[in-house]
C-alpha atoms as a PDB file:
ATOM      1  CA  UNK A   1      60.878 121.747  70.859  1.00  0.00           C
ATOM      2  CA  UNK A   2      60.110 125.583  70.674  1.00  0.00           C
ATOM      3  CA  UNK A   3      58.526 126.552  72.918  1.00  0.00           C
ATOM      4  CA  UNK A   4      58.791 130.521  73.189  1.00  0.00           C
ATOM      5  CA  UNK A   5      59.528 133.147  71.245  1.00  0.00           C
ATOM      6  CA  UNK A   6      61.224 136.122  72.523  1.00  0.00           C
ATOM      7  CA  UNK A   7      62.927 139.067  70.739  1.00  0.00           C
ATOM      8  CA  UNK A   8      62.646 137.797  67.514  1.00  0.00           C
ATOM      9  CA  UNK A   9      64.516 134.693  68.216  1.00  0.00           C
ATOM     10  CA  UNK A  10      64.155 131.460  69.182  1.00  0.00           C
ATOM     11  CA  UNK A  11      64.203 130.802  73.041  1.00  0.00           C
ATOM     12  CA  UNK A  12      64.983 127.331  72.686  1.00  0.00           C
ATOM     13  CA  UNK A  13      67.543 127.862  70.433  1.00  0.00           C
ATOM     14  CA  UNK A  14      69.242 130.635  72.046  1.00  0.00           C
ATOM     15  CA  UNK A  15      69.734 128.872  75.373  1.00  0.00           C
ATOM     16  CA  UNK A  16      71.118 125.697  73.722  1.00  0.00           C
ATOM     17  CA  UNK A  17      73.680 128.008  71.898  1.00  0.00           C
ATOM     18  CA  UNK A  18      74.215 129.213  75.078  1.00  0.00           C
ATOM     19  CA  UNK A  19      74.994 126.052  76.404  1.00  0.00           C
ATOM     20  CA  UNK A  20      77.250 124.714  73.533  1.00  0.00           C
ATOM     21  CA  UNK A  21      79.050 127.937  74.279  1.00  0.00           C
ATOM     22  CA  UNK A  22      79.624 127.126  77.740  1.00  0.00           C
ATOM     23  CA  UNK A  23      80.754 123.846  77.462  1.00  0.00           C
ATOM     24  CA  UNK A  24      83.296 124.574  74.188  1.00  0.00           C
ATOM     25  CA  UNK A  25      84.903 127.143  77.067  1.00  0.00           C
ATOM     26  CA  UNK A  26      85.214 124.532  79.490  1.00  0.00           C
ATOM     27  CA  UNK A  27      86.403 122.713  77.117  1.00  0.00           C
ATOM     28  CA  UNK A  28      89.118 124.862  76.375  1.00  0.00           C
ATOM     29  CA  UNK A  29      90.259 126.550  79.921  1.00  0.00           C
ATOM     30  CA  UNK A  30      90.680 122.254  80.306  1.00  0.00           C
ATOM     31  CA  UNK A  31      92.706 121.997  77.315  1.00  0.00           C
ATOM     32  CA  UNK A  32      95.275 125.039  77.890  1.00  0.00           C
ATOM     33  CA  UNK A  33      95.511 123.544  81.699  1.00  0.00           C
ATOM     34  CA  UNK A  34      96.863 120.305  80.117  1.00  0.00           C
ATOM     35  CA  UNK A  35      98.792 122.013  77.814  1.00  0.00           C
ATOM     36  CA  UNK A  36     100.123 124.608  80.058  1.00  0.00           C
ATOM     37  CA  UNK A  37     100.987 121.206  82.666  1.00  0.00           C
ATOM     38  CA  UNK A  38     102.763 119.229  79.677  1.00  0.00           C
ATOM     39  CA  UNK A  39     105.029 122.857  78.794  1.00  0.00           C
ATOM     40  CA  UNK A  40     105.931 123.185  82.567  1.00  0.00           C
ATOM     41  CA  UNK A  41     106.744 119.224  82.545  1.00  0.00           C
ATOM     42  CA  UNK A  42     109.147 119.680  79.335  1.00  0.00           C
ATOM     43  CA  UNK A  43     111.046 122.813  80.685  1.00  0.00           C
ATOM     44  CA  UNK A  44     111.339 120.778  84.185  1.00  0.00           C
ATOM     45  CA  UNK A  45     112.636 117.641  82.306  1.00  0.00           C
ATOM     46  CA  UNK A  46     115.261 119.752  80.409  1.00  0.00           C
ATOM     47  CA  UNK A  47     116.222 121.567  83.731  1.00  0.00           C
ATOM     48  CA  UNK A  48     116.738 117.933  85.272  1.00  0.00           C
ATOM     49  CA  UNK A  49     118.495 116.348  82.121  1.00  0.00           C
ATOM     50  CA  UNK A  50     120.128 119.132  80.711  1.00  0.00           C
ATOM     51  CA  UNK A  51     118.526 119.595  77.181  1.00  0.00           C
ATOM     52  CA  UNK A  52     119.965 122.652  76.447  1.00  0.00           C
ATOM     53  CA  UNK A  53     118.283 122.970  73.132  1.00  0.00           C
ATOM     54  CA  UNK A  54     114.779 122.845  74.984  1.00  0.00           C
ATOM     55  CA  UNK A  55     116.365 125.882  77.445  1.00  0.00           C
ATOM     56  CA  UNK A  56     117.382 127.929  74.424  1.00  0.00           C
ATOM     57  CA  UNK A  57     113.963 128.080  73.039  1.00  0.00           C
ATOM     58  CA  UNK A  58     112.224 128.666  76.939  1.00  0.00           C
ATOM     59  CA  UNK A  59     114.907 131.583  77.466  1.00  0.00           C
ATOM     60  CA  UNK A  60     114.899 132.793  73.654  1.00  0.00           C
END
């Protein structure tokens, strides 16, 4: 599986960390988009059905 070696580390190695790294990032820009959706959902729901303990903690 190694097949170079550059720079005193493995090549191999450092582009599969590379691509770990990449997809934990997509990863998580997918996860805050959910979450950031679901928080945007709850402040519309207690806008809509008047949950004014919800708006107290969105307007502090």
């Amino acid at each position: 599986m190694l097949k170079r070696y550059e720079g005193g580390a493995f090549y191999v190695f450092e582009s599969w960390l590379a691509d770990v790294a990449d997809e934990f990032e997509f990863t998580k820009r997918i996860a805050l988009c959910i979450g950031k959706r679901m928080q945007q959902e709850s402040l519309t729901n207690a806008v809509f059905f008047g949950h004014q303990r919800v708006l107290d903690g969105y307007i502090g």
